[in-house]
PDB file of N, CA and C in Angstrom:
ATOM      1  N   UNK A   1     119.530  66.125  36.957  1.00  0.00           N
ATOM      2  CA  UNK A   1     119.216  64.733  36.744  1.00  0.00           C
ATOM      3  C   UNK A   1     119.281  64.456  35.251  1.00  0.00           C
ATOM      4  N   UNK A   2     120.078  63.432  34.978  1.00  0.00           N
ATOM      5  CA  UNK A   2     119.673  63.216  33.881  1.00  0.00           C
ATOM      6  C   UNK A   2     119.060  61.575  33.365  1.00  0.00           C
ATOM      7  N   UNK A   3     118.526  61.579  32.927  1.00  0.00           N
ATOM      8  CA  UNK A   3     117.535  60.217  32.303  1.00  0.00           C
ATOM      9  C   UNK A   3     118.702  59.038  31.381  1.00  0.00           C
ATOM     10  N   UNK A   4     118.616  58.249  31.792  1.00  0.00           N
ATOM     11  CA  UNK A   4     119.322  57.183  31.103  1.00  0.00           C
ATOM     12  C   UNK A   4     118.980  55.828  31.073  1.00  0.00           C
ATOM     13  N   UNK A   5     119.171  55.268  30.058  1.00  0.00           N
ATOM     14  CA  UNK A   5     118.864  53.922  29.536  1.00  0.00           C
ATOM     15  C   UNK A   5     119.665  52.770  30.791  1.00  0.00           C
ATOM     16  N   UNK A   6     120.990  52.761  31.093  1.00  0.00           N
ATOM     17  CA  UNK A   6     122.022  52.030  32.276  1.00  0.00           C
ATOM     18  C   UNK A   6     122.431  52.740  32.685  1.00  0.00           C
ATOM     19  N   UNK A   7     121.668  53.425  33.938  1.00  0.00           N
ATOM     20  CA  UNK A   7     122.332  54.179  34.798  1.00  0.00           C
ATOM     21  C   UNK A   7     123.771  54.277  35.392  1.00  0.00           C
ATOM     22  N   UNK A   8     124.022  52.604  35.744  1.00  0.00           N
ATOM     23  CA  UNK A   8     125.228  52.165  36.328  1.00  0.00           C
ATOM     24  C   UNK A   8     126.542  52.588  35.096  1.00  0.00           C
ATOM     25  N   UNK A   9     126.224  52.003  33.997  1.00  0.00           N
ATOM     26  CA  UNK A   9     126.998  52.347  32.801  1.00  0.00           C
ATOM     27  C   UNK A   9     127.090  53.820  32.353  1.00  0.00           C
ATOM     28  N   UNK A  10     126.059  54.641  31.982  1.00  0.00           N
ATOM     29  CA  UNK A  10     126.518  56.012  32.063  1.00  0.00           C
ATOM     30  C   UNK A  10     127.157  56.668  33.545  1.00  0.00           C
ATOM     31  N   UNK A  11     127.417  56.310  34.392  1.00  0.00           N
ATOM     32  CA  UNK A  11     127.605  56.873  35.810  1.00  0.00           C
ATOM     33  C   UNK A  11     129.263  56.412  35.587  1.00  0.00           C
ATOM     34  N   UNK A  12     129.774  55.094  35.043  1.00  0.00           N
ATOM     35  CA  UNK A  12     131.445  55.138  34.605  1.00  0.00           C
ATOM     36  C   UNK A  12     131.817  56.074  33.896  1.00  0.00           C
ATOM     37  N   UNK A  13     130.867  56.309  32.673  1.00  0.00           N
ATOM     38  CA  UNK A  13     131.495  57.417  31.757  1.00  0.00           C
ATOM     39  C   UNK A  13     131.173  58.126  32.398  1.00  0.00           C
ATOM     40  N   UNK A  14     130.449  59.028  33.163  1.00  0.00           N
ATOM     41  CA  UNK A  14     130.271  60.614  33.595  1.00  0.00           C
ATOM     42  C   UNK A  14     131.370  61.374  34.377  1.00  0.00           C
ATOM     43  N   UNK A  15     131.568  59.725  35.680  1.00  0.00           N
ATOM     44  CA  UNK A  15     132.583  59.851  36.905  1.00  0.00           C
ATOM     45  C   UNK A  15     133.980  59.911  35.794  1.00  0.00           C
ATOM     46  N   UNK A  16     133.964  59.412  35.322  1.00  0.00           N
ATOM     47  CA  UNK A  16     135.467  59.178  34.519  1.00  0.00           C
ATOM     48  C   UNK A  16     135.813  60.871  33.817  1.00  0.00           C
ATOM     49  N   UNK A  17     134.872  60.679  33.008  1.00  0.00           N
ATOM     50  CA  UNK A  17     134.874  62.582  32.216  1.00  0.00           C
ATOM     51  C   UNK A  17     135.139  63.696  33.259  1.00  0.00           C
ATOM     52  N   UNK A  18     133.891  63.838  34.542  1.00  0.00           N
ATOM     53  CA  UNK A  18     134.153  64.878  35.275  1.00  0.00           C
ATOM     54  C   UNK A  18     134.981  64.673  36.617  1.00  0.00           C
ATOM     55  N   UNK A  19     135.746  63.766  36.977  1.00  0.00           N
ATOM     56  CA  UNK A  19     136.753  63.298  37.917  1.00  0.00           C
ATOM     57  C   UNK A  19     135.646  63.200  39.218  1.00  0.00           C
ATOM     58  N   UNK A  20     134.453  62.994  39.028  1.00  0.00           N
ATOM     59  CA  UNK A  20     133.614  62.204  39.966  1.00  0.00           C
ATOM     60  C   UNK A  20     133.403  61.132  40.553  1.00  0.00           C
ATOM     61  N   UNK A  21     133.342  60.755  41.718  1.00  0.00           N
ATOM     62  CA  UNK A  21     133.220  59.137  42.510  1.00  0.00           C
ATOM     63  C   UNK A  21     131.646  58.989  42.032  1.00  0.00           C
ATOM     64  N   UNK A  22     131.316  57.663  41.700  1.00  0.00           N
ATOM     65  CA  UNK A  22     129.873  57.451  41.612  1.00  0.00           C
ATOM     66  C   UNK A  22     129.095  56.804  43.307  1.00  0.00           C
ATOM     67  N   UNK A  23     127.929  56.783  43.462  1.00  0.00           N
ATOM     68  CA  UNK A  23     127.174  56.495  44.742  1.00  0.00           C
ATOM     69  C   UNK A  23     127.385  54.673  44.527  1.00  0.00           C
ATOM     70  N   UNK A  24     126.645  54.181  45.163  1.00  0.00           N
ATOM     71  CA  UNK A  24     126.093  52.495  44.950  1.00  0.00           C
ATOM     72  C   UNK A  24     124.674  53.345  44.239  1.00  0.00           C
ATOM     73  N   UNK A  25     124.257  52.355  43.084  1.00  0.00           N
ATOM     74  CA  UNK A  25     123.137  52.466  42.769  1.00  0.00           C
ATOM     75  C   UNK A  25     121.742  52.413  43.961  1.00  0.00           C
ATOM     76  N   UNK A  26     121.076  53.474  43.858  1.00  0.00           N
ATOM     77  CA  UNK A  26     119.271  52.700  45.014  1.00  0.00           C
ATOM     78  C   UNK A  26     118.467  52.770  44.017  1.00  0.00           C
ATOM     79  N   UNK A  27     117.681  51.752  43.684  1.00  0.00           N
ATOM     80  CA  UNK A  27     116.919  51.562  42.763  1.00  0.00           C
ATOM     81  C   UNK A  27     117.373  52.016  41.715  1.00  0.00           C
ATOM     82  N   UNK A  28     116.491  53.122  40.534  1.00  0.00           N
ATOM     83  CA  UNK A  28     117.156  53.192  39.456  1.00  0.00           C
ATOM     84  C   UNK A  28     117.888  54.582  39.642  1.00  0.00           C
ATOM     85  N   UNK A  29     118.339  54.876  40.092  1.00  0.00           N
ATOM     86  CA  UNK A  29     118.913  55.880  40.404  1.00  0.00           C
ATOM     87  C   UNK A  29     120.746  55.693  41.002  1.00  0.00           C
ATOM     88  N   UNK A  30     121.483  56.707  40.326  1.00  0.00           N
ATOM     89  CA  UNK A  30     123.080  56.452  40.755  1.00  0.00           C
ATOM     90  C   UNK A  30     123.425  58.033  40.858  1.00  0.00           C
ATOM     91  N   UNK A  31     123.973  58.189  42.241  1.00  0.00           N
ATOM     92  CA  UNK A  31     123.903  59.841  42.415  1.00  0.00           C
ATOM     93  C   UNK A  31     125.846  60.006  41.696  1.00  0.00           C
ATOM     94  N   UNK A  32     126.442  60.778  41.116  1.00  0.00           N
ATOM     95  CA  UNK A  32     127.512  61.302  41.304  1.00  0.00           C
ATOM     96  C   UNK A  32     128.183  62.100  41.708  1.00  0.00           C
ATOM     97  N   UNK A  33     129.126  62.172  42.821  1.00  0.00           N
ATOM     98  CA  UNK A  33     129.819  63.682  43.613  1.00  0.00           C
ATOM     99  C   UNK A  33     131.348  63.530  43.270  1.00  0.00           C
ATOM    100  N   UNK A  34     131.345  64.871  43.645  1.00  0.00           N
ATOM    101  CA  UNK A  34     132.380  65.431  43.012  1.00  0.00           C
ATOM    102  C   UNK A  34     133.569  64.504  43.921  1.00  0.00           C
ATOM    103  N   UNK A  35     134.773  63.939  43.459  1.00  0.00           N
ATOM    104  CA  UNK A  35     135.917  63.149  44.053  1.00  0.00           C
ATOM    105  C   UNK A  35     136.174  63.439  45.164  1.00  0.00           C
ATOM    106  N   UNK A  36     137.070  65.026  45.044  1.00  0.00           N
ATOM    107  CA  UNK A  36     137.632  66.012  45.934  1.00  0.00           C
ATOM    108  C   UNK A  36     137.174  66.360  47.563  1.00  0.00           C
ATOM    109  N   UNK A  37     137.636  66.262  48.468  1.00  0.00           N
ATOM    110  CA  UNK A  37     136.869  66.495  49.981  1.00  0.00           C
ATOM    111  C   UNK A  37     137.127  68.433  49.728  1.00  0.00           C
ATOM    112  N   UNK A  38     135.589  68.915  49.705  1.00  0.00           N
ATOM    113  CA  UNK A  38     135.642  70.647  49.423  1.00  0.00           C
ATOM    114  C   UNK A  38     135.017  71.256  48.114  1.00  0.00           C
ATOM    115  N   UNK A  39     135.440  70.021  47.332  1.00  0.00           N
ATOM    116  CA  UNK A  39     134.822  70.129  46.360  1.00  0.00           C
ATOM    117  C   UNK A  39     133.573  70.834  46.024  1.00  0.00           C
ATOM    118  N   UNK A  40     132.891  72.303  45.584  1.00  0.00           N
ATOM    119  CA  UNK A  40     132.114  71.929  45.574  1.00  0.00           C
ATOM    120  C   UNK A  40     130.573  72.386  44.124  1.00  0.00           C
ATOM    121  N   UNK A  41     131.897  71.566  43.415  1.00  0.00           N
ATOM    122  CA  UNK A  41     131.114  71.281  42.008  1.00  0.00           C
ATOM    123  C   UNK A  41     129.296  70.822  42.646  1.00  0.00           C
ATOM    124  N   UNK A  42     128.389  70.381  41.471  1.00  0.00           N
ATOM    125  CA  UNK A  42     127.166  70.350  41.971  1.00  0.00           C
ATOM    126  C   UNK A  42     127.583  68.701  41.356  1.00  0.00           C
ATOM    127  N   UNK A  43     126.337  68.119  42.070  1.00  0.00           N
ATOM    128  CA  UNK A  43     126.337  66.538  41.962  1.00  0.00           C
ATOM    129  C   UNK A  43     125.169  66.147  41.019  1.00  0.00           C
ATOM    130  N   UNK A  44     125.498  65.120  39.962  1.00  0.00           N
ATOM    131  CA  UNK A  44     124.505  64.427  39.025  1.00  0.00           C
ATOM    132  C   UNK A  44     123.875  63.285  39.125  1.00  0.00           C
ATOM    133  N   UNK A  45     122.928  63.302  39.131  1.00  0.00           N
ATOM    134  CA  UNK A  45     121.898  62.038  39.585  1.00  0.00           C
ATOM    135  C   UNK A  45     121.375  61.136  37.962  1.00  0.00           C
ATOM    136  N   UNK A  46     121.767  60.406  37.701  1.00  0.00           N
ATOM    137  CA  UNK A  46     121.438  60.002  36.630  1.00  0.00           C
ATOM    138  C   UNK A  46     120.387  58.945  37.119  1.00  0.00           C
ATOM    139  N   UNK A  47     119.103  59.056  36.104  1.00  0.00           N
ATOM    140  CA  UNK A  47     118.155  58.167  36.728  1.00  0.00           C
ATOM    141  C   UNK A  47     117.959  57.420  35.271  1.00  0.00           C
ATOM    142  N   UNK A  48     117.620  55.690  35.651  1.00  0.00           N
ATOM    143  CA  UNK A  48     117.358  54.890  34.816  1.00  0.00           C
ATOM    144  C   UNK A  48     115.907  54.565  34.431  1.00  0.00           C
ATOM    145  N   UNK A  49     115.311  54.958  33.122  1.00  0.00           N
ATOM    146  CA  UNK A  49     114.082  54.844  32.635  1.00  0.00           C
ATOM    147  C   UNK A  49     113.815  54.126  32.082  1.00  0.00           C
ATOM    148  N   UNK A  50     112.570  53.602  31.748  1.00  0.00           N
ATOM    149  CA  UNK A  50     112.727  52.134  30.748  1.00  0.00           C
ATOM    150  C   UNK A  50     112.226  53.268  29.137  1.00  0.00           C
ATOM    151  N   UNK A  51     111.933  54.536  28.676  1.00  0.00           N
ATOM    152  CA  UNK A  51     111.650  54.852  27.633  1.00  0.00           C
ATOM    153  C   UNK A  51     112.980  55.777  26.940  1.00  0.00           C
ATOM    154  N   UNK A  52     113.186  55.482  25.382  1.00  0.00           N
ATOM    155  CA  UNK A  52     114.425  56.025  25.005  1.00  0.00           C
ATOM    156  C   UNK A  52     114.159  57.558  24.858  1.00  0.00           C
ATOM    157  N   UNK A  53     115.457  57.930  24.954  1.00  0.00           N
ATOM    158  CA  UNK A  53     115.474  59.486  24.648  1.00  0.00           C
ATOM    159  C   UNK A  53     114.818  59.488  23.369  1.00  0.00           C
ATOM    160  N   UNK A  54     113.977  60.779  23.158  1.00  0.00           N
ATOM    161  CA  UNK A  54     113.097  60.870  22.253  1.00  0.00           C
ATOM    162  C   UNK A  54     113.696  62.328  21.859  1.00  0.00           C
ATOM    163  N   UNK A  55     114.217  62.776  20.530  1.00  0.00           N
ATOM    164  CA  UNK A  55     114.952  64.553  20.186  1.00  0.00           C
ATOM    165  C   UNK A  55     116.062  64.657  21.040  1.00  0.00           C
ATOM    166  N   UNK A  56     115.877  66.212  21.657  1.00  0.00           N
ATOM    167  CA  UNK A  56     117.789  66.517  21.574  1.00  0.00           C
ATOM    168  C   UNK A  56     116.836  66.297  23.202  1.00  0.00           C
ATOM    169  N   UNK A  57     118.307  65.892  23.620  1.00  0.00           N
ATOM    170  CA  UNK A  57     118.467  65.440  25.348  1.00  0.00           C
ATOM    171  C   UNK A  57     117.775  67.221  26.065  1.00  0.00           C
ATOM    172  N   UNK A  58     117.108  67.096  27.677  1.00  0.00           N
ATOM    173  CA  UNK A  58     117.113  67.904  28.313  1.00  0.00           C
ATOM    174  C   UNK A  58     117.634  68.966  29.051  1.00  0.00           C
ATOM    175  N   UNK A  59     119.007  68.191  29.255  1.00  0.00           N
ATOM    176  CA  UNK A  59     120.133  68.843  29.872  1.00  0.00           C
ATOM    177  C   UNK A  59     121.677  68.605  29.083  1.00  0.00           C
ATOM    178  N   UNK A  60     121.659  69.847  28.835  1.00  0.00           N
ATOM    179  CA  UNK A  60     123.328  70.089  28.089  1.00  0.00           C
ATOM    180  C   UNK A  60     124.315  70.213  28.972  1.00  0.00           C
ATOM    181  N   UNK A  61     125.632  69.539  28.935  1.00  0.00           N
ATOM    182  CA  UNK A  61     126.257  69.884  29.965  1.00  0.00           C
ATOM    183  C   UNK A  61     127.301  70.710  29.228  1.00  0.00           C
ATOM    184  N   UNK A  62     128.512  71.558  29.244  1.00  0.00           N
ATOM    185  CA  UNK A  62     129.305  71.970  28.905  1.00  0.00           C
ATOM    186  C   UNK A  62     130.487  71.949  29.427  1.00  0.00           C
ATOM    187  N   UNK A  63     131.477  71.114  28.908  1.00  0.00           N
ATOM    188  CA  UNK A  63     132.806  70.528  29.485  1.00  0.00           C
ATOM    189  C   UNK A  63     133.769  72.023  29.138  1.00  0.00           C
ATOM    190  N   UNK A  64     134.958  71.922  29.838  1.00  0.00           N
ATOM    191  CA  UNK A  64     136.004  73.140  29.738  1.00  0.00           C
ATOM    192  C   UNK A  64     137.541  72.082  29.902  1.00  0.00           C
ATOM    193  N   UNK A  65     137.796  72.373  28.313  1.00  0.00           N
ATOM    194  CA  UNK A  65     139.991  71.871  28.522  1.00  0.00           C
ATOM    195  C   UNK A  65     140.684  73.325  28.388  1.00  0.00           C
ATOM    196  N   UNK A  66     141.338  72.947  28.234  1.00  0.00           N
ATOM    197  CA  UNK A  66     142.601  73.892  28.045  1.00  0.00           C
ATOM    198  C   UNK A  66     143.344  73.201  27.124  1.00  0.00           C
ATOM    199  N   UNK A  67     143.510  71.921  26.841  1.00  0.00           N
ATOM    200  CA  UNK A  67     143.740  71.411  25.319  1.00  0.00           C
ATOM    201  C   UNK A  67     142.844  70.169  24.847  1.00  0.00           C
ATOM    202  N   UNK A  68     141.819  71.519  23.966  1.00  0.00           N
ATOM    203  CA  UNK A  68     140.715  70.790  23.469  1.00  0.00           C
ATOM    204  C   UNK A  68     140.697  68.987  22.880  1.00  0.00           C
ATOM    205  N   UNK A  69     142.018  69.219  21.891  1.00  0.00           N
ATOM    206  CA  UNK A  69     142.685  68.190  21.713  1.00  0.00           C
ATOM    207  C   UNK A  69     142.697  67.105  22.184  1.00  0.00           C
ATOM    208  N   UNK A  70     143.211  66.845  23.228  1.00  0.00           N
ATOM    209  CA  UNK A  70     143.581  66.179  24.264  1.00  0.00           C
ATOM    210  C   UNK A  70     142.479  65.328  24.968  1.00  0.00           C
ATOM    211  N   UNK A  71     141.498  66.373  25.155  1.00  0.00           N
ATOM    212  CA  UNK A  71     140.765  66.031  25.952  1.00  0.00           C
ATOM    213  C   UNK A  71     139.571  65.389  25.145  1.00  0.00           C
ATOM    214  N   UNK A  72     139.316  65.790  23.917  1.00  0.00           N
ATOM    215  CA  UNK A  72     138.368  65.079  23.331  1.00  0.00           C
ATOM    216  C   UNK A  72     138.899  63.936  23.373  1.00  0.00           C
ATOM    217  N   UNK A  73     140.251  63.368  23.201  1.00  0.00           N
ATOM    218  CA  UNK A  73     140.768  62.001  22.419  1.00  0.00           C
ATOM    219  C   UNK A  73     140.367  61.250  23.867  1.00  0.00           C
ATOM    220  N   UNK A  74     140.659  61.732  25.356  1.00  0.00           N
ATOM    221  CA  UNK A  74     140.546  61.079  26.642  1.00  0.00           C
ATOM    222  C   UNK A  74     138.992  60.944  26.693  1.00  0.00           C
ATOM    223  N   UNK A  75     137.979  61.621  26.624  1.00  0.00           N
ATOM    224  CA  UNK A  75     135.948  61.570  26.300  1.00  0.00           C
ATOM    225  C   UNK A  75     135.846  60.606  25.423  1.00  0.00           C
ATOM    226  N   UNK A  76     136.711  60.477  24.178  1.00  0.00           N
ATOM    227  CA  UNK A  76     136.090  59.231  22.925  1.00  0.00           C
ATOM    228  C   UNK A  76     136.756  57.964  23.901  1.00  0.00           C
ATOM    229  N   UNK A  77     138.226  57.900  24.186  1.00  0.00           N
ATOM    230  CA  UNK A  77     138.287  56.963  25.294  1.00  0.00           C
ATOM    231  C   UNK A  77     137.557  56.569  26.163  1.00  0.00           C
ATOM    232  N   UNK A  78     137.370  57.246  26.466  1.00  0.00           N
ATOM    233  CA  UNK A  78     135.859  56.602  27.365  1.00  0.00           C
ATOM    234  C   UNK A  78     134.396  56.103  27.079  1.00  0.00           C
ATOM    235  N   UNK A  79     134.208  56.502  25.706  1.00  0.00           N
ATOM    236  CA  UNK A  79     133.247  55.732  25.226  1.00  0.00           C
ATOM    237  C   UNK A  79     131.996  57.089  24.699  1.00  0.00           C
ATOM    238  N   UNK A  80     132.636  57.978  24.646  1.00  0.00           N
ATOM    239  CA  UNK A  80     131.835  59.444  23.835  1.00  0.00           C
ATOM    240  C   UNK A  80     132.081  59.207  22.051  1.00  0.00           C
ATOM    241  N   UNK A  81     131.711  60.079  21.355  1.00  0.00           N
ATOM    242  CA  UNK A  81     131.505  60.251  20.061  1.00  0.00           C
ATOM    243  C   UNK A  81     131.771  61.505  19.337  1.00  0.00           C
ATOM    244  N   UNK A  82     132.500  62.406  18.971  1.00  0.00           N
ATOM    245  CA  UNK A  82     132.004  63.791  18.233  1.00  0.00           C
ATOM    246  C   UNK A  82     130.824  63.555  17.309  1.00  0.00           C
ATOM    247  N   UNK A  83     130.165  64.284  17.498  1.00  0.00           N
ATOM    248  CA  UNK A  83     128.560  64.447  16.979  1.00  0.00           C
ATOM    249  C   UNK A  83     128.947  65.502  15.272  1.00  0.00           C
ATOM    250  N   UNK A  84     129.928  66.275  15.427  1.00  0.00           N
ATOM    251  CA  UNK A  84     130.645  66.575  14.260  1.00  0.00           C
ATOM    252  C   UNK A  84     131.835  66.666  14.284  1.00  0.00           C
ATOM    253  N   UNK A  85     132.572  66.920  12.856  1.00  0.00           N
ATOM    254  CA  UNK A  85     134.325  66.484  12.360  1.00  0.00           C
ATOM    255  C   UNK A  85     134.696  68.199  12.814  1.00  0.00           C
ATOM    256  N   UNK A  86     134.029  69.116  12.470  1.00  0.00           N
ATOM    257  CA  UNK A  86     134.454  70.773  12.700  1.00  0.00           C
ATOM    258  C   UNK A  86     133.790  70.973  13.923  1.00  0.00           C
ATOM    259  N   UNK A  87     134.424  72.060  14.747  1.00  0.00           N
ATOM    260  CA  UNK A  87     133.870  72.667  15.437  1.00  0.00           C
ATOM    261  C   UNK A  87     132.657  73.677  14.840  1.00  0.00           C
ATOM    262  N   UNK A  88     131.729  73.780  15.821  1.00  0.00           N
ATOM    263  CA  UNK A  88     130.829  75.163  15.896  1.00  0.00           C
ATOM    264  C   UNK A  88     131.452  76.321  16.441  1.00  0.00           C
ATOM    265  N   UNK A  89     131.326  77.846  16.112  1.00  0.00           N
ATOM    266  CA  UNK A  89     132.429  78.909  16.487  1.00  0.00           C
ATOM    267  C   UNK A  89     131.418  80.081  16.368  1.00  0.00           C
ATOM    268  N   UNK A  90     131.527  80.798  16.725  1.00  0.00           N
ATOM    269  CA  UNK A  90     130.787  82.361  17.445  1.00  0.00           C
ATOM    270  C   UNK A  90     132.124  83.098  17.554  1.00  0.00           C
ATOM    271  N   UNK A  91     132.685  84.064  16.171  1.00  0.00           N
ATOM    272  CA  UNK A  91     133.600  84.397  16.168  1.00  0.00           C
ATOM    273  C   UNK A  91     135.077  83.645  16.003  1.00  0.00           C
ATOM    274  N   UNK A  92     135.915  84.017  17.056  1.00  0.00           N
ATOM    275  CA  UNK A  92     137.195  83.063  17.728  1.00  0.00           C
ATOM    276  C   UNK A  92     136.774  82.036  18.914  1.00  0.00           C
ATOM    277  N   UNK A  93     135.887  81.729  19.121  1.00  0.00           N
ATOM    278  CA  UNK A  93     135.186  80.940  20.028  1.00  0.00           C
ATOM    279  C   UNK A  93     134.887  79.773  19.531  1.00  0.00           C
ATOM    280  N   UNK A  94     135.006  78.750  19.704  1.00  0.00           N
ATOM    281  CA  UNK A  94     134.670  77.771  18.794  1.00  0.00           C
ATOM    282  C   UNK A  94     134.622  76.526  20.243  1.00  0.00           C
ATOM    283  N   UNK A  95     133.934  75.724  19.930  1.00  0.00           N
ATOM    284  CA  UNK A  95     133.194  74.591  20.758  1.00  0.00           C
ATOM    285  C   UNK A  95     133.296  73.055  19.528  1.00  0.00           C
ATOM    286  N   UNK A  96     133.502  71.878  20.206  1.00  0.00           N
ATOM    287  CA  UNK A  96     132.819  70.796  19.715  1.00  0.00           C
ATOM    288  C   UNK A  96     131.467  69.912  20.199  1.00  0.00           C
ATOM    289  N   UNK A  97     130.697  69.355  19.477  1.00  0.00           N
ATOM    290  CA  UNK A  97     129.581  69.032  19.876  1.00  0.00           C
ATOM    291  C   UNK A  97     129.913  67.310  20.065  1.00  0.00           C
ATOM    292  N   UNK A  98     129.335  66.476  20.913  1.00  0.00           N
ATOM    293  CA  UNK A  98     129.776  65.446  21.611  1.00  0.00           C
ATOM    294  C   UNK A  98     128.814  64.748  21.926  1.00  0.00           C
ATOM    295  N   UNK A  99     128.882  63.448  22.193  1.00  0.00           N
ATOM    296  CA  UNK A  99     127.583  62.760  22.779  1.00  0.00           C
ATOM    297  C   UNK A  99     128.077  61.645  23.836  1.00  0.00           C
ATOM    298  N   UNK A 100     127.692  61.021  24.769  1.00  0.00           N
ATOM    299  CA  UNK A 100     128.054  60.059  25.852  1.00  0.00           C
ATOM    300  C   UNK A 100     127.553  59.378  25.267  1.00  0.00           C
ATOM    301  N   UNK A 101     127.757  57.648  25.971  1.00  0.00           N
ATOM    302  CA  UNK A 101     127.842  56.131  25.148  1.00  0.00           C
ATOM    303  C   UNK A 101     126.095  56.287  24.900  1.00  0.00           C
ATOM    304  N   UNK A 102     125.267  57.338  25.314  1.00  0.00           N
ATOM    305  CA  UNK A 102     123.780  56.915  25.111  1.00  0.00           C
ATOM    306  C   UNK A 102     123.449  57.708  24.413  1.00  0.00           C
ATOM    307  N   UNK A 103     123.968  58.761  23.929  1.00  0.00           N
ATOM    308  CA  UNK A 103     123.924  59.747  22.332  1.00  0.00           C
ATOM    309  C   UNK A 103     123.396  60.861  23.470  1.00  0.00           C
ATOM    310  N   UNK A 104     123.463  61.057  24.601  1.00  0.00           N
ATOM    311  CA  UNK A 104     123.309  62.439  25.075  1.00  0.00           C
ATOM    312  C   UNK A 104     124.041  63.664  24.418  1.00  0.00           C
ATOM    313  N   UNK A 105     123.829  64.777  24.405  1.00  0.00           N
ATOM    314  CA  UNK A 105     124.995  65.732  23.712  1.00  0.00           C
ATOM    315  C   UNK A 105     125.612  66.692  25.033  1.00  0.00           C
ATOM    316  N   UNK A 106     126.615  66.556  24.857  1.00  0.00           N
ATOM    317  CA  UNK A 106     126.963  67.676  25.212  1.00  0.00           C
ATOM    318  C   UNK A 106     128.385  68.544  24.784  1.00  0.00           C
ATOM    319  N   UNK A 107     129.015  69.519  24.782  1.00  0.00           N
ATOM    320  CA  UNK A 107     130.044  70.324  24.078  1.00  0.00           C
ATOM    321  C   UNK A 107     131.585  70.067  25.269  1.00  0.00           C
ATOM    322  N   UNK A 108     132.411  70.647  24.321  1.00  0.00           N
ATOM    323  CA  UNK A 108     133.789  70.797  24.692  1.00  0.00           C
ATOM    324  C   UNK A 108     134.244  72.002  24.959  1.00  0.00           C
ATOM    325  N   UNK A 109     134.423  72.911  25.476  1.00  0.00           N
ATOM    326  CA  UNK A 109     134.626  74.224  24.591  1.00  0.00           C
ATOM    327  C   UNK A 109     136.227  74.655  25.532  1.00  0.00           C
ATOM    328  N   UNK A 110     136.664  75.353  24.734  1.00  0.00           N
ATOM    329  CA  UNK A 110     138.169  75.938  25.760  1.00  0.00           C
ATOM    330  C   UNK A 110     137.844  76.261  27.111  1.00  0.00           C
ATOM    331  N   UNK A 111     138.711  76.170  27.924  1.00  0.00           N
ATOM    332  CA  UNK A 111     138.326  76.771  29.312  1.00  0.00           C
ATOM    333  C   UNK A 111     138.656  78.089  29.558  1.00  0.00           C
ATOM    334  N   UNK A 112     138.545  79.033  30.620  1.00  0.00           N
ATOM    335  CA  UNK A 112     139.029  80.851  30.405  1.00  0.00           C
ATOM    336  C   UNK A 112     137.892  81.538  29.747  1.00  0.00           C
TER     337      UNK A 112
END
């Protein structure tokens, strides 16, 4: 679950990023599942709170491209941010740090 300011509005960017269909909103709550019939990624429930995120978000998610590139430029399309200009790296490993339209964070990192 994650906590959000417009549920309905973070639930475009999420479905859009992870190739997810979104639910109809019930109350403040908008569930997301995975597109695919088999699919069976796990499903995100974004729930709408009336208090702002307060420090670093609860839940990190960690995205996987195969051209990092690419795929950041398609996430800022959609209404994400790089949170920094360099990657973070652990060796040859290297990740970017990211945020959704509500400053959530979460990373990019190669896929494999």
């Amino acid at each position: 679950m994650l906590d959000c300011a417009d549920a309905t509005r973070l639930a475009a960017f999420w479905s859009a990023a992870l190739g997810y269909a979104p639910g109809e909103p019930v109350e403040q709550f908008v569930v997301l599942r995975p597109d695919a019939p088999g699919d069976t990624r796990p499903h995100l429930i974004l729930q709408q709170v009336p208090e702002p995120r307060s420090g670093k978000n609860r839940m990190h998610l960690d995205l996987h491209a195969a051209e990092l590139q690419d795929e950041m430029a398609r996430l800022v399309a959609l209404g994400a941010r790089k949170v920094q200009e360099a990657p973070n790296c652990l060796g040859t490993y290297c990740w970017y740090l990211m945020a959704d339209p509500e400053g959530n964070e979460f990373c990019l990192a190669p896929s494999g």
